[in-house]
C-alpha atoms as a PDB file:
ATOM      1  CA  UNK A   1       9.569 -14.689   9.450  1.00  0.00           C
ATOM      2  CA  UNK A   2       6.204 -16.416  11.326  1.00  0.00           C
ATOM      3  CA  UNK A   3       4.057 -13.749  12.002  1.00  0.00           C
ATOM      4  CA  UNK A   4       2.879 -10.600   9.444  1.00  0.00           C
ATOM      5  CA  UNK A   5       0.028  -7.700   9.818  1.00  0.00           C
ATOM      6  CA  UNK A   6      -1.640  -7.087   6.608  1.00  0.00           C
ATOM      7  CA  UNK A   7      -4.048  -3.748   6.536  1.00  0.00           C
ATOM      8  CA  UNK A   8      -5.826  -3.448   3.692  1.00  0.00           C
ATOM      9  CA  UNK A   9      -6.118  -7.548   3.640  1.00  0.00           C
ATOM     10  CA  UNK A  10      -9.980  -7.531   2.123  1.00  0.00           C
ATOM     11  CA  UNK A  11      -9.113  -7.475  -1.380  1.00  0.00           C
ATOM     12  CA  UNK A  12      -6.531  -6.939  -4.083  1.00  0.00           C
ATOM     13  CA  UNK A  13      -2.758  -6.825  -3.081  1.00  0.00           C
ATOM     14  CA  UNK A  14      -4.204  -6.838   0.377  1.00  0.00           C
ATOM     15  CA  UNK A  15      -5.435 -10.517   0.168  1.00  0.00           C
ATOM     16  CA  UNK A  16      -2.715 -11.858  -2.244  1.00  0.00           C
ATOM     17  CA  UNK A  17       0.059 -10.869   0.326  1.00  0.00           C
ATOM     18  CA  UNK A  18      -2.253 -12.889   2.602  1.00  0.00           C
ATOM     19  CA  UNK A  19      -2.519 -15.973   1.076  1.00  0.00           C
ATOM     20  CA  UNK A  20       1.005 -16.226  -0.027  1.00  0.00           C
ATOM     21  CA  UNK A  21       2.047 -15.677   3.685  1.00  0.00           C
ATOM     22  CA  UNK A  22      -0.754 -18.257   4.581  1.00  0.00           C
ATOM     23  CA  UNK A  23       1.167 -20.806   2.117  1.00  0.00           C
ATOM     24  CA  UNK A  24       4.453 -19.761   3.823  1.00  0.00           C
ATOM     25  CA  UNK A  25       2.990 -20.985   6.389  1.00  0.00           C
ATOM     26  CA  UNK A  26       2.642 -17.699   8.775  1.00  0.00           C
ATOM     27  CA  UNK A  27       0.608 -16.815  11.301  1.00  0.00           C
ATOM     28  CA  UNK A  28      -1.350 -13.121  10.091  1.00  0.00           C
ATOM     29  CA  UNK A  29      -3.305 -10.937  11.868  1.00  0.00           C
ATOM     30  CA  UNK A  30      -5.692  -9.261   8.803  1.00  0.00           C
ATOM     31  CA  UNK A  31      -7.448  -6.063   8.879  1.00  0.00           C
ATOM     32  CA  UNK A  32      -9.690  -4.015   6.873  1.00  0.00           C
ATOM     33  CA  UNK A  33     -12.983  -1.695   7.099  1.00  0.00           C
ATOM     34  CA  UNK A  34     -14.729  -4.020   5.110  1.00  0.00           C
ATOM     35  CA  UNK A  35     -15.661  -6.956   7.834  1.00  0.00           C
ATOM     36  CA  UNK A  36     -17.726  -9.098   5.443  1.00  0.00           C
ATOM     37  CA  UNK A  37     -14.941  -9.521   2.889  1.00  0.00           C
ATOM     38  CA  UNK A  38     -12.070  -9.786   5.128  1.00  0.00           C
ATOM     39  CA  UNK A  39     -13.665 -12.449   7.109  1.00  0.00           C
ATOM     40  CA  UNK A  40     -14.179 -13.840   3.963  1.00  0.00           C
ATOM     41  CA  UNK A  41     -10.577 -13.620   2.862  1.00  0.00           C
ATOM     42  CA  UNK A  42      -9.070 -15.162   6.410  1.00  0.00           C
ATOM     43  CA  UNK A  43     -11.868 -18.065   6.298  1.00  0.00           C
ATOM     44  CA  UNK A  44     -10.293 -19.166   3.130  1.00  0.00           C
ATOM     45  CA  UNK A  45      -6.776 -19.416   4.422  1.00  0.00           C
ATOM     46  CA  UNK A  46      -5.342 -22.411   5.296  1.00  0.00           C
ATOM     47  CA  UNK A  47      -3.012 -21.096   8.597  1.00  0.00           C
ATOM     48  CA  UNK A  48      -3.545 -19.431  12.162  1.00  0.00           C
ATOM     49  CA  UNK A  49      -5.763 -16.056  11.344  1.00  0.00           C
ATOM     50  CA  UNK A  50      -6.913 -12.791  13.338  1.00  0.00           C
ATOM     51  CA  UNK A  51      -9.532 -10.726  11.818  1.00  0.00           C
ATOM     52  CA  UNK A  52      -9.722  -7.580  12.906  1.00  0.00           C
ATOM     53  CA  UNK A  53     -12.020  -5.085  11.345  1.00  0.00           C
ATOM     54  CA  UNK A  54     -10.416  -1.840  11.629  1.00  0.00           C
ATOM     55  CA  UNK A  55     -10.985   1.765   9.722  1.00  0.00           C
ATOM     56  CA  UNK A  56      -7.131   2.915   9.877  1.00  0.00           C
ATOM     57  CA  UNK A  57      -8.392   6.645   9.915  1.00  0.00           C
ATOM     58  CA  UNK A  58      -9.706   6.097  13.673  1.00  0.00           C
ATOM     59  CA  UNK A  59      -6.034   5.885  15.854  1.00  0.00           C
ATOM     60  CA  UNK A  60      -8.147   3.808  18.683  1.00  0.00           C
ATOM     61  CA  UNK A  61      -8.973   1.007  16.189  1.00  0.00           C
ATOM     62  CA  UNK A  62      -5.827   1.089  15.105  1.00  0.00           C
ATOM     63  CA  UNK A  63      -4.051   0.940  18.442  1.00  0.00           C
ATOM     64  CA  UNK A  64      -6.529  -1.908  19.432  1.00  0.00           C
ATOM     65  CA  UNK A  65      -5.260  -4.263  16.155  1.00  0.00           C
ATOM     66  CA  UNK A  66      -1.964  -3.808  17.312  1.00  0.00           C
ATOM     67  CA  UNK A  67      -2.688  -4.723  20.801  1.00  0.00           C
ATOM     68  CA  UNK A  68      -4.559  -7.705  19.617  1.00  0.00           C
ATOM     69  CA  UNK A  69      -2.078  -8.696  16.903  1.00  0.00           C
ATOM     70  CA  UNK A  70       0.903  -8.499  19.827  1.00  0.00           C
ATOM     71  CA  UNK A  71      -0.966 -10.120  22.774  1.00  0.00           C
ATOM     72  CA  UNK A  72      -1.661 -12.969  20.357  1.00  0.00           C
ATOM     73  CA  UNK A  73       1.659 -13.454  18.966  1.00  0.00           C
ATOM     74  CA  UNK A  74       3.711 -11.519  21.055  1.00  0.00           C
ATOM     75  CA  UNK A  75       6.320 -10.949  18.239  1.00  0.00           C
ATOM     76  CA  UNK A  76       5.661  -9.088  14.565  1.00  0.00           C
ATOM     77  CA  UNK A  77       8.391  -9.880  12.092  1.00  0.00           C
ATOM     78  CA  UNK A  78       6.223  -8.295   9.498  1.00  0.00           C
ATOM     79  CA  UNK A  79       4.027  -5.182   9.013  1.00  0.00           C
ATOM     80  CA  UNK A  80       2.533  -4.582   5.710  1.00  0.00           C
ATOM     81  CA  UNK A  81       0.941  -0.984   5.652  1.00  0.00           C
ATOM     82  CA  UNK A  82      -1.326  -1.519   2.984  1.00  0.00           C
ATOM     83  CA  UNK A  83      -4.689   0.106   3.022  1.00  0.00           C
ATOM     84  CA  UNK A  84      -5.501   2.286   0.318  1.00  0.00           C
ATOM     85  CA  UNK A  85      -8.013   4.629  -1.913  1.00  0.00           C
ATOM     86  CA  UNK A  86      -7.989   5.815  -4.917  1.00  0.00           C
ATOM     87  CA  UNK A  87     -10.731   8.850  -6.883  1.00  0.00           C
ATOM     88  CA  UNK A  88     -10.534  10.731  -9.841  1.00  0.00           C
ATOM     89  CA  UNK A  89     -12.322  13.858 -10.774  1.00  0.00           C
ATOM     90  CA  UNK A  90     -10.604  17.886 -11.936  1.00  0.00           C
ATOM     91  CA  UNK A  91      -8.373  18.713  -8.744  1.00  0.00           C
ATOM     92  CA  UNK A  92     -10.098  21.499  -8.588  1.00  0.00           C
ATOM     93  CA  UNK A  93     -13.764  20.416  -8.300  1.00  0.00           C
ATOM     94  CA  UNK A  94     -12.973  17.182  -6.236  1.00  0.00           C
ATOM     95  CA  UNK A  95     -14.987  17.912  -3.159  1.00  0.00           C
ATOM     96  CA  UNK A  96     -13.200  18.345   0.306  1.00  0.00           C
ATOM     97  CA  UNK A  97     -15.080  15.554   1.707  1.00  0.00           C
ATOM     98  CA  UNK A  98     -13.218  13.092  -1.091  1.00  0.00           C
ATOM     99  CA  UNK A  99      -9.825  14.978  -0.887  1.00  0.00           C
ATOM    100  CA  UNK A 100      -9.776  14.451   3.150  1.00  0.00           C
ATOM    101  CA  UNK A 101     -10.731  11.098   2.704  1.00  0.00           C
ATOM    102  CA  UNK A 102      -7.879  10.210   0.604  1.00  0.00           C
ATOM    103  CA  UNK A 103      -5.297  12.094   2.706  1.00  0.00           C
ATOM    104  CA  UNK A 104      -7.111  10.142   6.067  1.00  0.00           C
ATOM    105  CA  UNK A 105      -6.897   6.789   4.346  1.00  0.00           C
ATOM    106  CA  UNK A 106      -3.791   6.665   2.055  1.00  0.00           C
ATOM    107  CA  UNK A 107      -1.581   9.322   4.697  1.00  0.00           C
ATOM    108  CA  UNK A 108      -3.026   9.152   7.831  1.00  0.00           C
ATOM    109  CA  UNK A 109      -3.963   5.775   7.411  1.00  0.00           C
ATOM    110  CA  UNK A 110      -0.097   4.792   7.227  1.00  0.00           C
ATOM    111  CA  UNK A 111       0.967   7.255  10.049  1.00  0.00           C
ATOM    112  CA  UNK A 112      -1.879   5.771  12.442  1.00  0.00           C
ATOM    113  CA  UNK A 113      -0.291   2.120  11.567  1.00  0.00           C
ATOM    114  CA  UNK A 114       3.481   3.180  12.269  1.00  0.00           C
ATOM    115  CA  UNK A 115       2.580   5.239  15.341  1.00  0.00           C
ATOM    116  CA  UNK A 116       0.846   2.332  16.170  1.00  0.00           C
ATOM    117  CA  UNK A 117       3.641  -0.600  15.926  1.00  0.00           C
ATOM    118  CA  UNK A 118       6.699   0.906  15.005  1.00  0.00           C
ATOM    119  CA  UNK A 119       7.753   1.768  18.979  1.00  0.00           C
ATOM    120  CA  UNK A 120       6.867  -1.507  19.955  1.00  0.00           C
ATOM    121  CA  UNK A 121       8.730  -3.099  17.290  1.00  0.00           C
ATOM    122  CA  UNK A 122      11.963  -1.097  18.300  1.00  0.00           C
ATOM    123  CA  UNK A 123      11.382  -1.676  22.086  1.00  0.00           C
ATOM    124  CA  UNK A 124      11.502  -5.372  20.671  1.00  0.00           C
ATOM    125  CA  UNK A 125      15.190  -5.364  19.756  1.00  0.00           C
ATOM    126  CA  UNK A 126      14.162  -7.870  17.474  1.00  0.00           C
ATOM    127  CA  UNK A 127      14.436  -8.102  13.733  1.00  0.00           C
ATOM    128  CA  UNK A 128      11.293  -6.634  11.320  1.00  0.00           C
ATOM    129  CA  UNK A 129      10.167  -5.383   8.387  1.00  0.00           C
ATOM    130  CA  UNK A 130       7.326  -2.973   7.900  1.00  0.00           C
ATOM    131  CA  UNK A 131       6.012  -2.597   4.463  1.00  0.00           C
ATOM    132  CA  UNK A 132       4.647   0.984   2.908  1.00  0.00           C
ATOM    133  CA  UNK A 133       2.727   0.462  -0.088  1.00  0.00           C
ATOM    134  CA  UNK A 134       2.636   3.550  -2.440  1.00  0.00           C
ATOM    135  CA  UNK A 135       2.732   3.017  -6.230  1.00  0.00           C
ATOM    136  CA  UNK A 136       4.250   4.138  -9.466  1.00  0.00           C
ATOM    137  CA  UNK A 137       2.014   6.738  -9.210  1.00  0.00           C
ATOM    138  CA  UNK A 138       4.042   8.086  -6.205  1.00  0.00           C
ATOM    139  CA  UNK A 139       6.594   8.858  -8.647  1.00  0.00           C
ATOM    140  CA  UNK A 140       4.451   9.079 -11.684  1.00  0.00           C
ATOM    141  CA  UNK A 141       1.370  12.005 -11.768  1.00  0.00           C
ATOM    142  CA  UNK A 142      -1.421  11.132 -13.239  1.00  0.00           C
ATOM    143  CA  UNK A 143      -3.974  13.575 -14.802  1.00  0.00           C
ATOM    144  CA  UNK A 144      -7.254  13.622 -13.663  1.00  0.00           C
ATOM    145  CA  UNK A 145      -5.848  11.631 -10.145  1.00  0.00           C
ATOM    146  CA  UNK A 146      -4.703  14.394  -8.024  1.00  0.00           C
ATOM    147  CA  UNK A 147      -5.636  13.096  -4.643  1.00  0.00           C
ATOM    148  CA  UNK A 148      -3.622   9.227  -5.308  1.00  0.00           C
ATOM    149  CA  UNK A 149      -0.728  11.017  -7.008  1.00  0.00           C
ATOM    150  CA  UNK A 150      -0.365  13.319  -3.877  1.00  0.00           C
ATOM    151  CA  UNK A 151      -0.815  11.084  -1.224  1.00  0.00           C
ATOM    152  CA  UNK A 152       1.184   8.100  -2.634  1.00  0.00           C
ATOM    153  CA  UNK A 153       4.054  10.855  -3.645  1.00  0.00           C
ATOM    154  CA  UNK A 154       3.743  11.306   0.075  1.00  0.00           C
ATOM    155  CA  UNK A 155       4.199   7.577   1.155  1.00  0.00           C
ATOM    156  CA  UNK A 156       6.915   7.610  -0.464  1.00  0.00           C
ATOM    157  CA  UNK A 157       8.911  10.794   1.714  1.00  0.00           C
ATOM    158  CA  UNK A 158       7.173   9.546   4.847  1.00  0.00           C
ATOM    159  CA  UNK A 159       9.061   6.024   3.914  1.00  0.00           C
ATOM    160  CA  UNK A 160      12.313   7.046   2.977  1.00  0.00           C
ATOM    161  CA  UNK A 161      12.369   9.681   6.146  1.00  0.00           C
ATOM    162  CA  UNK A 162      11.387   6.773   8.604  1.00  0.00           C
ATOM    163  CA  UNK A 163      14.397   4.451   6.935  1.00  0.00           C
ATOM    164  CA  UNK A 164      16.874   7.270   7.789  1.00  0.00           C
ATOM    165  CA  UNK A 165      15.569   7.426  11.297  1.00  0.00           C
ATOM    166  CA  UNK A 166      15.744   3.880  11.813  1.00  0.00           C
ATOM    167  CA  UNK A 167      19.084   3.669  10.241  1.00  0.00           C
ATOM    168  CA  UNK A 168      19.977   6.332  12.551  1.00  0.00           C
ATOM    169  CA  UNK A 169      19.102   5.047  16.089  1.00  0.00           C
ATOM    170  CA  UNK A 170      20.775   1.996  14.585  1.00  0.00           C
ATOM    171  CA  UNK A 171      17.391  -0.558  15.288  1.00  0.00           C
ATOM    172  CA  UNK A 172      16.518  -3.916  13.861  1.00  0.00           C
ATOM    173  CA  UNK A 173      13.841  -2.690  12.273  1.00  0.00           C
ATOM    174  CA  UNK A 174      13.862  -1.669   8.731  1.00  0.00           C
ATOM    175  CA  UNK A 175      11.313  -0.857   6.287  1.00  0.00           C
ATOM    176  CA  UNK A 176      10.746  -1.207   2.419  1.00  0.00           C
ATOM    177  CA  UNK A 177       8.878   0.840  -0.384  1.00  0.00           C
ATOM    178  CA  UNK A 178       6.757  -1.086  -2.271  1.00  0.00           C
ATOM    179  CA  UNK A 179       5.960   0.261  -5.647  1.00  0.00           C
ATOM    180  CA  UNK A 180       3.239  -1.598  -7.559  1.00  0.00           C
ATOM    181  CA  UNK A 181       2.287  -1.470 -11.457  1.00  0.00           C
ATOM    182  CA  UNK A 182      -1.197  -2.269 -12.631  1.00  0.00           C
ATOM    183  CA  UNK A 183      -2.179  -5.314 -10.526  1.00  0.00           C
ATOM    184  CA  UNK A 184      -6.343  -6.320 -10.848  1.00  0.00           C
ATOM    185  CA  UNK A 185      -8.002  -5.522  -8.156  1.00  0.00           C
ATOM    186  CA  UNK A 186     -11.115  -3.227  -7.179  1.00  0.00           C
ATOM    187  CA  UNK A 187      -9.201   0.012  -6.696  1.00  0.00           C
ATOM    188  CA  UNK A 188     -10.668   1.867  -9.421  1.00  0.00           C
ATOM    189  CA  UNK A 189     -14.092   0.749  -9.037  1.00  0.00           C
ATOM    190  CA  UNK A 190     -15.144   4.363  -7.212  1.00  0.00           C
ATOM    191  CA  UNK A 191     -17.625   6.121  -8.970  1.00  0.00           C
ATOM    192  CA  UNK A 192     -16.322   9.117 -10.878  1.00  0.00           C
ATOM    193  CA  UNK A 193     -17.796  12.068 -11.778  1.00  0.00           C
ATOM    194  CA  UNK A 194     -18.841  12.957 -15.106  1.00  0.00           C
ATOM    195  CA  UNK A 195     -16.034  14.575 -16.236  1.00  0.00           C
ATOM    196  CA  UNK A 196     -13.470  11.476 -15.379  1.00  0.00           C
ATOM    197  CA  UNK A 197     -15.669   8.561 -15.946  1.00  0.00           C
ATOM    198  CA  UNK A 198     -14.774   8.097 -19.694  1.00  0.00           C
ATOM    199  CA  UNK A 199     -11.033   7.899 -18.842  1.00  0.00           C
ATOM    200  CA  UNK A 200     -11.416   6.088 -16.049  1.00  0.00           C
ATOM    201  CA  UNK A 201     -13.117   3.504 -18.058  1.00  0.00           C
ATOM    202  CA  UNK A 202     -10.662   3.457 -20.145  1.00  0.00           C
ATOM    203  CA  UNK A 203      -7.818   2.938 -17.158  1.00  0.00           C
ATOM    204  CA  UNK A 204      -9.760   0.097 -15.755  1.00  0.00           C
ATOM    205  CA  UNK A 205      -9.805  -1.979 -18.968  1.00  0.00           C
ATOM    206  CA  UNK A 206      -6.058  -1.016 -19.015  1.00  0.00           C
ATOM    207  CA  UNK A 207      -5.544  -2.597 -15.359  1.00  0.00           C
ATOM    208  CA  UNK A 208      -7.793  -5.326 -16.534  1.00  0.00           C
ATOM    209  CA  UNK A 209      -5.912  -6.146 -19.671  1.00  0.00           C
ATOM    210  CA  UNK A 210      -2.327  -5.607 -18.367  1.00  0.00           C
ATOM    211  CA  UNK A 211      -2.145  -5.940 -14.451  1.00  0.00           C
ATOM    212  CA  UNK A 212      -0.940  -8.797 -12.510  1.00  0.00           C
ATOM    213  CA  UNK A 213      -3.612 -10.946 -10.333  1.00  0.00           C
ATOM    214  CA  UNK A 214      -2.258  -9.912  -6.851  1.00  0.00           C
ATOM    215  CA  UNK A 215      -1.611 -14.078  -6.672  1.00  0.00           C
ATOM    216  CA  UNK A 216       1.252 -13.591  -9.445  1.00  0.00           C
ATOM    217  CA  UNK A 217       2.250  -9.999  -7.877  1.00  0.00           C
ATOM    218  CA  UNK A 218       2.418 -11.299  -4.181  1.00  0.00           C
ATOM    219  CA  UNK A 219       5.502 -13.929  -4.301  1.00  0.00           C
ATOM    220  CA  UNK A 220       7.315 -11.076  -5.984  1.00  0.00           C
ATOM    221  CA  UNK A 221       6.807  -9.058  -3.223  1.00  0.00           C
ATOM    222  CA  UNK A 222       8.316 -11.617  -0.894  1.00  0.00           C
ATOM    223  CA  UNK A 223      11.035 -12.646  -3.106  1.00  0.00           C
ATOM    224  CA  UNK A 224      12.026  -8.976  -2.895  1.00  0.00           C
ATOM    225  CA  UNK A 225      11.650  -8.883   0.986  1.00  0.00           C
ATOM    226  CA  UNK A 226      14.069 -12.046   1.422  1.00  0.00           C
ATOM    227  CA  UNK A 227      16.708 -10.149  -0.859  1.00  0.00           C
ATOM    228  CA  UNK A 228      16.496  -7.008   2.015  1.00  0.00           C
ATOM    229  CA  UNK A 229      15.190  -4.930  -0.396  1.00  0.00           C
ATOM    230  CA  UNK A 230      14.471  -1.019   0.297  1.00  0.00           C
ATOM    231  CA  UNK A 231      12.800  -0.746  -3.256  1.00  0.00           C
ATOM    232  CA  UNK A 232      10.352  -3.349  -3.812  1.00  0.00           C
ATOM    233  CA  UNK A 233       9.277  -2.191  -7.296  1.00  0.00           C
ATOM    234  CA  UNK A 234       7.815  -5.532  -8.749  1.00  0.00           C
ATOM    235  CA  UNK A 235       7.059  -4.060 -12.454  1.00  0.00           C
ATOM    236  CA  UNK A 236       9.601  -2.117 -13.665  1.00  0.00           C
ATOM    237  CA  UNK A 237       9.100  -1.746 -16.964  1.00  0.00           C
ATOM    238  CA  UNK A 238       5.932   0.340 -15.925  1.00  0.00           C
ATOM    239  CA  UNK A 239       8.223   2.867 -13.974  1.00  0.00           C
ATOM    240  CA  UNK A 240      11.871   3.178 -14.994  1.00  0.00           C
ATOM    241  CA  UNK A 241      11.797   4.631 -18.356  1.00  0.00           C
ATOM    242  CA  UNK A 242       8.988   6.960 -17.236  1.00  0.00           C
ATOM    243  CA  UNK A 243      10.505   7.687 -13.955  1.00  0.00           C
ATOM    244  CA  UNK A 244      13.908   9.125 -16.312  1.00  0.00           C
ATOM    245  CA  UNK A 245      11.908  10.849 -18.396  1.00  0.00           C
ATOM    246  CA  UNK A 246      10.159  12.446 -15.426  1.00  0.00           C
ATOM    247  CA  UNK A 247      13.600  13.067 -14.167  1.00  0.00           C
ATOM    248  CA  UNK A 248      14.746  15.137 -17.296  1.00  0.00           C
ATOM    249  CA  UNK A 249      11.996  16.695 -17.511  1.00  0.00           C
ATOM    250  CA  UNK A 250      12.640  18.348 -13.987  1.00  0.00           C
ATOM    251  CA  UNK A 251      16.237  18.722 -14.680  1.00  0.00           C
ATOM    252  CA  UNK A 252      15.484  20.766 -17.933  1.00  0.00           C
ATOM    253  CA  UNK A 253      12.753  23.015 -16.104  1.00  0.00           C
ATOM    254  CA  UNK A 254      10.553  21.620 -19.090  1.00  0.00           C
ATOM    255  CA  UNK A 255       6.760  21.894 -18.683  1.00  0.00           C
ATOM    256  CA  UNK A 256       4.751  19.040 -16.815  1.00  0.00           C
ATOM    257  CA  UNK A 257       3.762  16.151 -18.946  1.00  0.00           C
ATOM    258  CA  UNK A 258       1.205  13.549 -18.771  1.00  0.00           C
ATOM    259  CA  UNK A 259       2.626   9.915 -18.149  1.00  0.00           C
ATOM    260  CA  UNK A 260       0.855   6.980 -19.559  1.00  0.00           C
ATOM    261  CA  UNK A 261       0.909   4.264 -17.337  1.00  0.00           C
ATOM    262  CA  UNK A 262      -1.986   2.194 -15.330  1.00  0.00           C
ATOM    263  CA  UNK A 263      -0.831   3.154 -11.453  1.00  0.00           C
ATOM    264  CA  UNK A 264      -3.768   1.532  -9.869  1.00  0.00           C
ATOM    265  CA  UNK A 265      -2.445  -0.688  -7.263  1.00  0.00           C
ATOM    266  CA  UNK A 266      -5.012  -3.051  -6.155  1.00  0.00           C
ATOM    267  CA  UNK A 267      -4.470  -2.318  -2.097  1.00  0.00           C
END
């Protein structure tokens, strides 16, 4: 693999997936909303770099990184879908504005990018890999995070439904889930309302304490891409016994419980 797209590439997994594929010595076309920063991120790499500031909500901007990304390089070998939000607050008292924006980002956001690249990757006949980042949290809810759980739970169908398609038309191109644990990043640094902000507190110390720098998370990541991995779950001890437990609880038609676990995931 020489060339990769990296969305969300301003800051936490984001720019560790960048400058591990910067030491691998591949050529990356970055993007983010946040220009400062991710001009920032590619001036520190050490290997052949388009920054392109892009709000993946807006389908034009995302259309144009793709066109710039493939009239550069004219080949992608790999497409990680990265860009992510998270917010906390009472489901029902989150206002519509933040709801929509998490849906836009974290769902629409993802669509945009595969609408975006995954046709011209196929039309390729070439081998890729395009990378969907949810979380543990899109198996894993978490109280008082309605708005991550549902829209990483959702990354999560979207990916497995576009890995049967692909499997189906019988393409090159495949595509992976990737799953993080707590990794340190800025995720959680959103403002929450009175009602959340003492146990959000207490999940960012968590993250802080126990998460992975996204340099140590990154060559996991990779490693897992090399093996042809579908499930690219770097940390898990964070999901597995939770994830059975989850599963029991379903199977016995047991009331919902909470699962303690940090989910942010650094995008």
């Amino acid at each position: 693999m020489t060339v990769a797209v990296i969305t969300g590439a301003a800051s936490g997994i984001g720019a560790g997936l960048a400058r591990h594929a910067a030491s691998l010595g591949m050529q990356l076309i970055l993007a983010d909303w946040d220009d400062a920063a991710l001009t920032e991120v590619a001036d520190c790499l050490s290997a052949e770099v388009i920054a392109v500031p892009t709000d993946v909500r807006d389908e034009t901007q995302v259309q144009s990184l793709a066109d710039a990304a493939f009239d550069k390089f004219g080949e992608i070998d790999l497409l990680f879908n990265n860009a992510g939000v998270l917010s906390s607050g009472l489901s029902w008292e989150i206002d519509a504005a933040t709801w929509q924006r998490s849906i836009d980002i974290n769902i629409g956001g993802t669509v945009n990018v595969m609408r975006a690249f995954v046709p011209r990757l196929i039309a390729a006949d070439r081998p890729a890999r395009i990378v969907n980042t949810s979380s543990v949290g899109g198996f894993l809810t978490s109280t008082f995070m309605a708005p991550y759980s549902a829209t990483k739970f959702a990354i999560v169908a979207i990916t497995e439904a576009m890995a049967g398609e692909l499997a189906a038309m019988d393409s090159k191109v495949q595509v992976s889930l990737l799953a993080p644990g707590p990794v340190k990043s800025a995720i959680m640094d959103e403002k929450a309302p009175t009602q959340t902000a003492e146990f959000m507190t207490v999940m960012r110390g968590m993250n802080d304490a126990h998460g992975m720098t996204p340099d140590e998370f990154a060559p996991l990541v990779f490693a897992a891409i090399d093996r042809g991995e579908y499930w690219i779950i770097p940390q898990p001890e964070i999901l597995d016994t939770a994830l059975q437990e989850r599963t029991e609880m379903i199977l016995g038609r047991t009331p919902p419980v909470s699962f303690d676990f940090t989910s942010g995931d650094g995008q």
